[in-house]
C-alpha atoms as a PDB file:
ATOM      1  CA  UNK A   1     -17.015  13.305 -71.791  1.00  0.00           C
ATOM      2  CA  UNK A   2     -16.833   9.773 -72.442  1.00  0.00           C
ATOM      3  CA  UNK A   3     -17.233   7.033 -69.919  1.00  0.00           C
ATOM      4  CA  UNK A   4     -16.031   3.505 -70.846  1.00  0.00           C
ATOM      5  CA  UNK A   5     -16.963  -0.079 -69.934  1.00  0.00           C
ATOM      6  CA  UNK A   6     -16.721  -1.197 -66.249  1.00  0.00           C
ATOM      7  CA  UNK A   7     -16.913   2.167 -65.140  1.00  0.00           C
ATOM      8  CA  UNK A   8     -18.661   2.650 -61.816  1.00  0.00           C
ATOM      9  CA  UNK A   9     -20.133   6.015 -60.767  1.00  0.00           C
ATOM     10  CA  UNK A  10     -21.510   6.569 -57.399  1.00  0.00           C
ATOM     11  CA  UNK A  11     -24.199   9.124 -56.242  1.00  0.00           C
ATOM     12  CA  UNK A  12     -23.495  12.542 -57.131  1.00  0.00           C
ATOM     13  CA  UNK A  13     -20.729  12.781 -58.944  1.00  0.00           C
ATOM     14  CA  UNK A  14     -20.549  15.523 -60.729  1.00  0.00           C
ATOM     15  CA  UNK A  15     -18.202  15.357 -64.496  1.00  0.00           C
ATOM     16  CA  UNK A  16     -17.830  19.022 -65.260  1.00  0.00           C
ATOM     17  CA  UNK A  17     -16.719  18.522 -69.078  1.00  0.00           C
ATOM     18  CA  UNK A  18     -14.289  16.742 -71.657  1.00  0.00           C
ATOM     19  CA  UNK A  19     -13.077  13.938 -69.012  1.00  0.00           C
ATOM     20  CA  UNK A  20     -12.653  10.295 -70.519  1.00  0.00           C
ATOM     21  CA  UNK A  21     -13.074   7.656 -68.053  1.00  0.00           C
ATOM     22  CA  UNK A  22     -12.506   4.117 -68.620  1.00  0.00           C
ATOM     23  CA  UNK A  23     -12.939   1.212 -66.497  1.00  0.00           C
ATOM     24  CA  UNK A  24     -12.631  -1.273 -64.602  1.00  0.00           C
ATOM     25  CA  UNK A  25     -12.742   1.944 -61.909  1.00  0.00           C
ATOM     26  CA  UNK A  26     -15.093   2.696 -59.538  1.00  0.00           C
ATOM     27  CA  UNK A  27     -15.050   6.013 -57.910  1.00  0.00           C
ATOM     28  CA  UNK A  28     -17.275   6.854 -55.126  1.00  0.00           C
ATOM     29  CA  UNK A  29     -20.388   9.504 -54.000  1.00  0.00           C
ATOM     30  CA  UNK A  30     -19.399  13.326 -54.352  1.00  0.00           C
ATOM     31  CA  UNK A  31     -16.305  12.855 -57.088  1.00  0.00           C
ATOM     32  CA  UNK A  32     -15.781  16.138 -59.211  1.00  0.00           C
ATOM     33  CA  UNK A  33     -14.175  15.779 -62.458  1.00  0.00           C
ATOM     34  CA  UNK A  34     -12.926  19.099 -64.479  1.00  0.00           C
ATOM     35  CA  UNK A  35     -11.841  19.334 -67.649  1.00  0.00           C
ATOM     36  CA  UNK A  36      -9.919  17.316 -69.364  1.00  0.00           C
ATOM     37  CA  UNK A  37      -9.224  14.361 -66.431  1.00  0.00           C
ATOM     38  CA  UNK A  38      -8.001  11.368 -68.012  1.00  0.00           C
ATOM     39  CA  UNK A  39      -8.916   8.303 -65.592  1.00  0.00           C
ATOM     40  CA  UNK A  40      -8.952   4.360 -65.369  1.00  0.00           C
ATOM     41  CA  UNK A  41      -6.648   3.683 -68.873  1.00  0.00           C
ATOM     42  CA  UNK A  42      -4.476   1.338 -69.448  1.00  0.00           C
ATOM     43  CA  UNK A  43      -0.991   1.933 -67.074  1.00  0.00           C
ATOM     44  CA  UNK A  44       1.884   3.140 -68.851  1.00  0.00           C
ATOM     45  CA  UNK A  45       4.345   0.235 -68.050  1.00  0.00           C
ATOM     46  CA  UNK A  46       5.784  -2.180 -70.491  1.00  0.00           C
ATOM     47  CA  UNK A  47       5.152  -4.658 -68.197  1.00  0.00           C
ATOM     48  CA  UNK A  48       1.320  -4.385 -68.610  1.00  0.00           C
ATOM     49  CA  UNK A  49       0.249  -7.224 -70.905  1.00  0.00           C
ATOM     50  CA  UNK A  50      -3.912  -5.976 -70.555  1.00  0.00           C
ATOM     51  CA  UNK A  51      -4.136  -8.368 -67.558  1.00  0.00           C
ATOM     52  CA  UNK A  52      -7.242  -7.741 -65.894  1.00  0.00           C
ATOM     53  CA  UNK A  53      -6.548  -4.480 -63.084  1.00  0.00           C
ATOM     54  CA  UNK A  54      -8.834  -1.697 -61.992  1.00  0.00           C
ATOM     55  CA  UNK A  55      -8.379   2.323 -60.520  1.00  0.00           C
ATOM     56  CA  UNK A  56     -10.771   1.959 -56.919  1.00  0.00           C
ATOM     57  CA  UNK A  57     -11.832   5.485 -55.804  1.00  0.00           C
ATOM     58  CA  UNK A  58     -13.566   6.605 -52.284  1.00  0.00           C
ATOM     59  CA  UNK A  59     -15.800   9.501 -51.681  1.00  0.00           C
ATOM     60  CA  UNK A  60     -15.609  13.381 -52.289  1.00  0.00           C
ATOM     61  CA  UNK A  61     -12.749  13.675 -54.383  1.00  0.00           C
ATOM     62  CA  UNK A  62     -11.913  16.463 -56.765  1.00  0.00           C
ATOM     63  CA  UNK A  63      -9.775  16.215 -59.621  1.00  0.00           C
ATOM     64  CA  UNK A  64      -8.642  19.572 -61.316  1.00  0.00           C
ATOM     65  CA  UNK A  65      -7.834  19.804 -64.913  1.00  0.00           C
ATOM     66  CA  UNK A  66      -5.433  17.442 -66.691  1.00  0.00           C
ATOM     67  CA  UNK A  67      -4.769  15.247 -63.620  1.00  0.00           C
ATOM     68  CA  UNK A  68      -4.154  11.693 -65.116  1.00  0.00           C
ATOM     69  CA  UNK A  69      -5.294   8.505 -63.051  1.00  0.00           C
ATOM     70  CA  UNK A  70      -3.775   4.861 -64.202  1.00  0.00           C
ATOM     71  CA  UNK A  71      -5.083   0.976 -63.415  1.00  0.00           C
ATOM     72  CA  UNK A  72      -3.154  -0.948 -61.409  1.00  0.00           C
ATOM     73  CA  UNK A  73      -0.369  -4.063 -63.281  1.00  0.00           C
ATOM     74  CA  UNK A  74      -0.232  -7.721 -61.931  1.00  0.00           C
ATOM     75  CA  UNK A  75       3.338  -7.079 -60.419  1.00  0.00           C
ATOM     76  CA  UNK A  76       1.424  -4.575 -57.984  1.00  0.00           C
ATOM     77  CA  UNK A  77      -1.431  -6.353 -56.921  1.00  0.00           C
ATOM     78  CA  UNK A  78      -3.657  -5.148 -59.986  1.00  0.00           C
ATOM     79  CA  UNK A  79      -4.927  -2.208 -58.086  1.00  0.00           C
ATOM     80  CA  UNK A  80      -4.929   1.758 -57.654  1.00  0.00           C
ATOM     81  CA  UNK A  81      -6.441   2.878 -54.859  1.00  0.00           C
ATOM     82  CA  UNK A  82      -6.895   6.098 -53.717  1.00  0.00           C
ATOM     83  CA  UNK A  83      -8.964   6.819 -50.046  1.00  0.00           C
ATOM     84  CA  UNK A  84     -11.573   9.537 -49.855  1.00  0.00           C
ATOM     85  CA  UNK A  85     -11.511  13.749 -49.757  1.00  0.00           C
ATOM     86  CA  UNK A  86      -8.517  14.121 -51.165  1.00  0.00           C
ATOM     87  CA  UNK A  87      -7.475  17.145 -53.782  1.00  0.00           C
ATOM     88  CA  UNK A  88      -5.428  16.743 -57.083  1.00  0.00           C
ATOM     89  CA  UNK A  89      -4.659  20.150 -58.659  1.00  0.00           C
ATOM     90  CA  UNK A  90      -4.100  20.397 -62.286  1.00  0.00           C
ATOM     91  CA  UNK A  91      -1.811  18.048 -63.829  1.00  0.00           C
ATOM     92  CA  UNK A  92      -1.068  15.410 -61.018  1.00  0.00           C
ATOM     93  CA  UNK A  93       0.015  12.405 -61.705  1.00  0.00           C
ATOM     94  CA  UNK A  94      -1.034   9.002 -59.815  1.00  0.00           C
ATOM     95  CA  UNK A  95       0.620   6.050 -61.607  1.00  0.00           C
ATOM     96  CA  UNK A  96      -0.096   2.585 -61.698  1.00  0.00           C
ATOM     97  CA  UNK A  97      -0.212   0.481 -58.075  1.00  0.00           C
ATOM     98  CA  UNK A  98       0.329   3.194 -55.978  1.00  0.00           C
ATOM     99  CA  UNK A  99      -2.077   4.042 -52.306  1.00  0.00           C
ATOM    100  CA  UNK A 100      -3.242   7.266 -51.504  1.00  0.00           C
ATOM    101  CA  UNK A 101      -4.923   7.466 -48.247  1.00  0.00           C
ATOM    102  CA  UNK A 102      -7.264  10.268 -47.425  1.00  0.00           C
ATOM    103  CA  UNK A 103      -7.564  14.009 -47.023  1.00  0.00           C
ATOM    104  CA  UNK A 104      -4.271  14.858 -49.072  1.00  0.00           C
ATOM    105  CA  UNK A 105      -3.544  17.684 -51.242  1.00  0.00           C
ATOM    106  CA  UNK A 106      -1.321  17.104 -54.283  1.00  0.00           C
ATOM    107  CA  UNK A 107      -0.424  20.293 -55.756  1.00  0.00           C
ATOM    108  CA  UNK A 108      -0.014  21.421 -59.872  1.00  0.00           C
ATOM    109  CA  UNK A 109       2.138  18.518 -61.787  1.00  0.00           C
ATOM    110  CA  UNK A 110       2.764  16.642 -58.083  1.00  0.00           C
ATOM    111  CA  UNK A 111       3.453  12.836 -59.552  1.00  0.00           C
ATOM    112  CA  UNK A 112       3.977   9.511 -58.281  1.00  0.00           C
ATOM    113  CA  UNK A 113       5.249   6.907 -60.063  1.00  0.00           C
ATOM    114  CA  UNK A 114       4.074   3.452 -60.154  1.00  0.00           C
ATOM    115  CA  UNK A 115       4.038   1.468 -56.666  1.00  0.00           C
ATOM    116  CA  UNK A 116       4.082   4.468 -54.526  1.00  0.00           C
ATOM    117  CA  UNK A 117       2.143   4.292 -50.988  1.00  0.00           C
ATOM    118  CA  UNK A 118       0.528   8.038 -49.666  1.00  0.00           C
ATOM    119  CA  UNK A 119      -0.528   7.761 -46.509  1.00  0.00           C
ATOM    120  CA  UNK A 120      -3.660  10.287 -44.752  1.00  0.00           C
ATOM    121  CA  UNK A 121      -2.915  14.053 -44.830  1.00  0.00           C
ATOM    122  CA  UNK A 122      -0.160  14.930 -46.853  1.00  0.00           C
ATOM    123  CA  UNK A 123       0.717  17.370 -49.186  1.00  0.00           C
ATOM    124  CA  UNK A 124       2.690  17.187 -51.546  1.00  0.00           C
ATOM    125  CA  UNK A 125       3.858  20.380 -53.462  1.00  0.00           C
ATOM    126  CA  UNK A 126       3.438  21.588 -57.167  1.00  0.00           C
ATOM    127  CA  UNK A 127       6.211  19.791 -59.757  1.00  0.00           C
ATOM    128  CA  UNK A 128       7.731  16.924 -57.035  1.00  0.00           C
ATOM    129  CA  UNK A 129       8.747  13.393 -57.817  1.00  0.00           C
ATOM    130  CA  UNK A 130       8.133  10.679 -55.892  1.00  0.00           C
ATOM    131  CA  UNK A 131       9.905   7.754 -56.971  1.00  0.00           C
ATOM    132  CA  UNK A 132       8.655   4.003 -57.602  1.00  0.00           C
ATOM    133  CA  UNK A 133       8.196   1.793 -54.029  1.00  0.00           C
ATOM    134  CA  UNK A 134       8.625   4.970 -52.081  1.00  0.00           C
ATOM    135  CA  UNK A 135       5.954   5.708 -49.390  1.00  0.00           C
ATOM    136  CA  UNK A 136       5.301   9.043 -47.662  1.00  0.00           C
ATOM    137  CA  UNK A 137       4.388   9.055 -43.844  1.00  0.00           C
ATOM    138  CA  UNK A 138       1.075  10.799 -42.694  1.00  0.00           C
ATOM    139  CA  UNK A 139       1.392  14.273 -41.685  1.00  0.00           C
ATOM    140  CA  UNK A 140       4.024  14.650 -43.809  1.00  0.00           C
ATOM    141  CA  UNK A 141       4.509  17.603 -46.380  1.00  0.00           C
ATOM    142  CA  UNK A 142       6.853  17.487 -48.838  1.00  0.00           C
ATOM    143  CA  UNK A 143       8.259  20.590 -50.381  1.00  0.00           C
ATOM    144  CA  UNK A 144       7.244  21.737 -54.022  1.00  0.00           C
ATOM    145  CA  UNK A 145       9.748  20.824 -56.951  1.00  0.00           C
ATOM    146  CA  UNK A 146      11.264  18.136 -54.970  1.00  0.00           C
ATOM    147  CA  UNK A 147      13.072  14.364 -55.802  1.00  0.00           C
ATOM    148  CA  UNK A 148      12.151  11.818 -53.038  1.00  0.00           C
ATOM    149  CA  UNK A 149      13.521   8.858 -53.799  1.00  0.00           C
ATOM    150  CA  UNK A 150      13.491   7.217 -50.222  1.00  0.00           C
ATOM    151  CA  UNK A 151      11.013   7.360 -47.936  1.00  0.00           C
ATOM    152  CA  UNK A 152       9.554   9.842 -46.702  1.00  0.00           C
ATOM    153  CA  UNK A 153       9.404  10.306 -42.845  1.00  0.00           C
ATOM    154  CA  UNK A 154       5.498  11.234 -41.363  1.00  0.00           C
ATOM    155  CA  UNK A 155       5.309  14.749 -39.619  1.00  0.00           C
ATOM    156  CA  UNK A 156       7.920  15.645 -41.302  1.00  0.00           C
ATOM    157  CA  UNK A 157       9.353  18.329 -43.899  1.00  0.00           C
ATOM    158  CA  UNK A 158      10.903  16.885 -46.841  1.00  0.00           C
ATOM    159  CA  UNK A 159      12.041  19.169 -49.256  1.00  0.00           C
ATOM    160  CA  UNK A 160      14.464  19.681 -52.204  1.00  0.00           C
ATOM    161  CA  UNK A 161      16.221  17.446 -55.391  1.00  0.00           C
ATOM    162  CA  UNK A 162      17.624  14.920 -53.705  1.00  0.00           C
ATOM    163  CA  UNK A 163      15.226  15.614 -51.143  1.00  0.00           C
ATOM    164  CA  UNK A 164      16.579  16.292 -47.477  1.00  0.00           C
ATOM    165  CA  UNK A 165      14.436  15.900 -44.224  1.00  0.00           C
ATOM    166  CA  UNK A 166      14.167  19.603 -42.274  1.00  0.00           C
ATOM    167  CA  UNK A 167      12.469  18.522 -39.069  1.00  0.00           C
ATOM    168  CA  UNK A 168       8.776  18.053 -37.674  1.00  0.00           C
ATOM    169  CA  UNK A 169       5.964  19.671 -40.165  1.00  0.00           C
ATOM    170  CA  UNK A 170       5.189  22.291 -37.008  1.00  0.00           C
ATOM    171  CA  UNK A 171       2.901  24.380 -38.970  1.00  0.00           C
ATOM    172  CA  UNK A 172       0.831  21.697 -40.653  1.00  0.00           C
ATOM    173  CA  UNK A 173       0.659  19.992 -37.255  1.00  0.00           C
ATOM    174  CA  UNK A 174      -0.574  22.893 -35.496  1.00  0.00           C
ATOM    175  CA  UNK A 175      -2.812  23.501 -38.351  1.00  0.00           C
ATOM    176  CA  UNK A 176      -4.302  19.721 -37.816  1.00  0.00           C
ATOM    177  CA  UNK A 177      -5.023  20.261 -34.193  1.00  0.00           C
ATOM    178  CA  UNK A 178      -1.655  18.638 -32.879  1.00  0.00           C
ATOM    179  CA  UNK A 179      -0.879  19.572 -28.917  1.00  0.00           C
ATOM    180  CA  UNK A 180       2.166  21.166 -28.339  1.00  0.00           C
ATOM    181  CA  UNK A 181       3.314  18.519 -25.877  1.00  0.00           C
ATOM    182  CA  UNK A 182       3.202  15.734 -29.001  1.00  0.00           C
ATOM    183  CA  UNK A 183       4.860  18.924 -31.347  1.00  0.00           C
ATOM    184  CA  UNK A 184       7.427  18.906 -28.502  1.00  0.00           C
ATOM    185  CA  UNK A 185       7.973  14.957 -28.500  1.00  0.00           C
ATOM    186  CA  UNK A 186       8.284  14.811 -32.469  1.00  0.00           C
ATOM    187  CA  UNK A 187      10.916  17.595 -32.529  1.00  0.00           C
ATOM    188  CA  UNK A 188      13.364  15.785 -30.223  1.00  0.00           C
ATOM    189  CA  UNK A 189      12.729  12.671 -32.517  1.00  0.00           C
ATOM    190  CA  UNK A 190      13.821  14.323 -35.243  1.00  0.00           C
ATOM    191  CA  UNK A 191      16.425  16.439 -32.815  1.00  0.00           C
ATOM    192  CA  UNK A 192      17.821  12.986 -32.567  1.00  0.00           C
ATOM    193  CA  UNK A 193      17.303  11.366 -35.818  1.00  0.00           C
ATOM    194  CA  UNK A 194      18.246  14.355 -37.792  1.00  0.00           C
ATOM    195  CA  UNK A 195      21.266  16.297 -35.953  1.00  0.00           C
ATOM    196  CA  UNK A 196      22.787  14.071 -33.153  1.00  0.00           C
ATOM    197  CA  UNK A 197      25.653  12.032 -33.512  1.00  0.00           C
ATOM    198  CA  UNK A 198      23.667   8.753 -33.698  1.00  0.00           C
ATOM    199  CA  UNK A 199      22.990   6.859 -37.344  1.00  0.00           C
ATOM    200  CA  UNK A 200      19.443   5.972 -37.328  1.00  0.00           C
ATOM    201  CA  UNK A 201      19.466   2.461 -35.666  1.00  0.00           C
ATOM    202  CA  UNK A 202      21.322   4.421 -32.649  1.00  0.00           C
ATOM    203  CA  UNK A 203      18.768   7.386 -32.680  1.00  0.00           C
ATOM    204  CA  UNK A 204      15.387   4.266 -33.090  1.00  0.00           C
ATOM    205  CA  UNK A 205      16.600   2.807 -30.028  1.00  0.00           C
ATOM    206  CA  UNK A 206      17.285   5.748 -27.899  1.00  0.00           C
ATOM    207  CA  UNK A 207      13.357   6.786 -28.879  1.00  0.00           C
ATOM    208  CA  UNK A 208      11.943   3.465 -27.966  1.00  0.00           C
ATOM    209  CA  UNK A 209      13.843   3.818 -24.560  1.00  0.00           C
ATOM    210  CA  UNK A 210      12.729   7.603 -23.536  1.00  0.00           C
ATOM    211  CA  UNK A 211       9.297   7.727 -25.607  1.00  0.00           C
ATOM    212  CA  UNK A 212       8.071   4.159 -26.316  1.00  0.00           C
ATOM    213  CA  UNK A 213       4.434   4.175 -26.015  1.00  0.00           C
ATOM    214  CA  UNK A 214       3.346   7.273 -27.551  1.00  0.00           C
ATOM    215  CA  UNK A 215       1.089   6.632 -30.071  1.00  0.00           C
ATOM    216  CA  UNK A 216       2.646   9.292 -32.697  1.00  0.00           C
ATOM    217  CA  UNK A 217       6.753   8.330 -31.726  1.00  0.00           C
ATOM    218  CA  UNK A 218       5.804   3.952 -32.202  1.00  0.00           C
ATOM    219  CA  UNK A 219       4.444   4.737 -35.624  1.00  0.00           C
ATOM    220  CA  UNK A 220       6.866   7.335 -36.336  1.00  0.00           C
ATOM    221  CA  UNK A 221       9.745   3.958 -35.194  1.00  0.00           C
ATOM    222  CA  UNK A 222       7.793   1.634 -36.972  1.00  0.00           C
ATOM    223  CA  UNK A 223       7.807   3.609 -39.868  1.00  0.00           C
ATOM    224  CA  UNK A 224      11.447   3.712 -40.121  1.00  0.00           C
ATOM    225  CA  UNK A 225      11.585   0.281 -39.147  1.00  0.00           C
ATOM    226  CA  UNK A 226       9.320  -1.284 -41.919  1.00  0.00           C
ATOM    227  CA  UNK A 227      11.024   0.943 -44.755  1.00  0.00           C
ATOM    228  CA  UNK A 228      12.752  -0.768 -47.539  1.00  0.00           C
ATOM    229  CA  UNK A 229      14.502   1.774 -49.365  1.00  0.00           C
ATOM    230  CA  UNK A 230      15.758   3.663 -46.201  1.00  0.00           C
ATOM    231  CA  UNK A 231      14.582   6.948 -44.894  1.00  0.00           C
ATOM    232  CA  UNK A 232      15.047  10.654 -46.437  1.00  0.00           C
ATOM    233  CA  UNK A 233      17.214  12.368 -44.072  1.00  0.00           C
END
């Protein structure tokens, strides 16, 4: 293995075999590296001119053979950041300026391109896309082999190329300790988002007037709300 300049290394990480990492990265305590991991070079963008950027790393994350890790570019801030306990399977794929929050599973060949946001436990399935400036909602599990290229909405399933939106993730929320009185509010959001009548600004306001103030159904609307390149549906 090689480790480059600038390359921080926290308590117990463990480096298995034949990983280069170069820096500046930092990557926190309990980090497993297999085979082969590629981390902290240069991004892959023409707009990268070697500006000063860095890869920023929490705690306990594994990275499985061949997964490939990039700096961040001045256009994006200068920074890749992924959160803590997360797993990358072989061959995924976090580009340049994107946020991964924590406890997410990306599964064999899952890739992001460059400015994507991930927020806390998703999973993304083996061989999908996710397109530049998308962001994917916590809770949300997107389907393997698929093309997001908008948003994608948290709790939800998103799956297929161009991806579509199925409905609340109601196995993965049961599975993540989820009530069945909030499963039961999330599937008549997406009742109404999804298969009503109403276009989305029609469906947002009829869900701030029955459900406002339920923690899970205000970030689901702000979510939707905030999103720039429109919601997978």
């Amino acid at each position: 293995s090689t480790i480059g300049e600038g390359v921080i290394l926290h308590d117990d990480v463990r480096i298995v075999s034949h990983t280069v990492i170069e820096g500046p990265a930092e990557f926190g305590r309990g980090c497993v590296f297999y085979p082969f991991v590629s981390a902290g070079l240069a991004p892959p963008d023409l707009k990268y001119k070697g500006e000063p950027s860095i890869l920023r790393v929490g705690e306990r994350n594994t990275f499985r053979e061949y997964v490939t890790l990039h700096r961040g570019t001045e256009s994006g801030g200068g920074v890749t950041e992924i959160g803590s306990d997360n797993l990358f399977m072989p061959q995924a794929h976090v580009a340049h300026d994107s946020h991964i929050g924590n406890h997410t599973i990306f599964a064999n060949a899952a890739t992001l391109a460059g400015h994507v946001a991930v927020e806390d436990y998703v999973i993304i399935g083996a061989y999908s896309g996710i397109h530049q400036f998308c962001r994917v909602g916590r809770y949300a599990f997107i389907g393997g082999y698929s093309v997001v290229v908008k948003d994608a909405l948290p709790y939800a399933r998103t799956v297929g190329n161009h991806a579509k939106c199925y409905g609340e993730n109601i196995v993965g929320l049961r599975r993540r300790g989820f009530d069945g009185e909030t499963i039961r509010r999330l599937h008549h959001a997406f009742r109404l988002l999804l298969s009503s009548k109403l276009n989305t600004t029609q469906a947002v306001e009829v869900l701030k007037a029955e459900l406002s103030g339920y923690a899970e159904i205000d970030y689901l609307l702000t979510f939707i709300e905030s999103s720039q390149r429109g919601v997978t549906k």
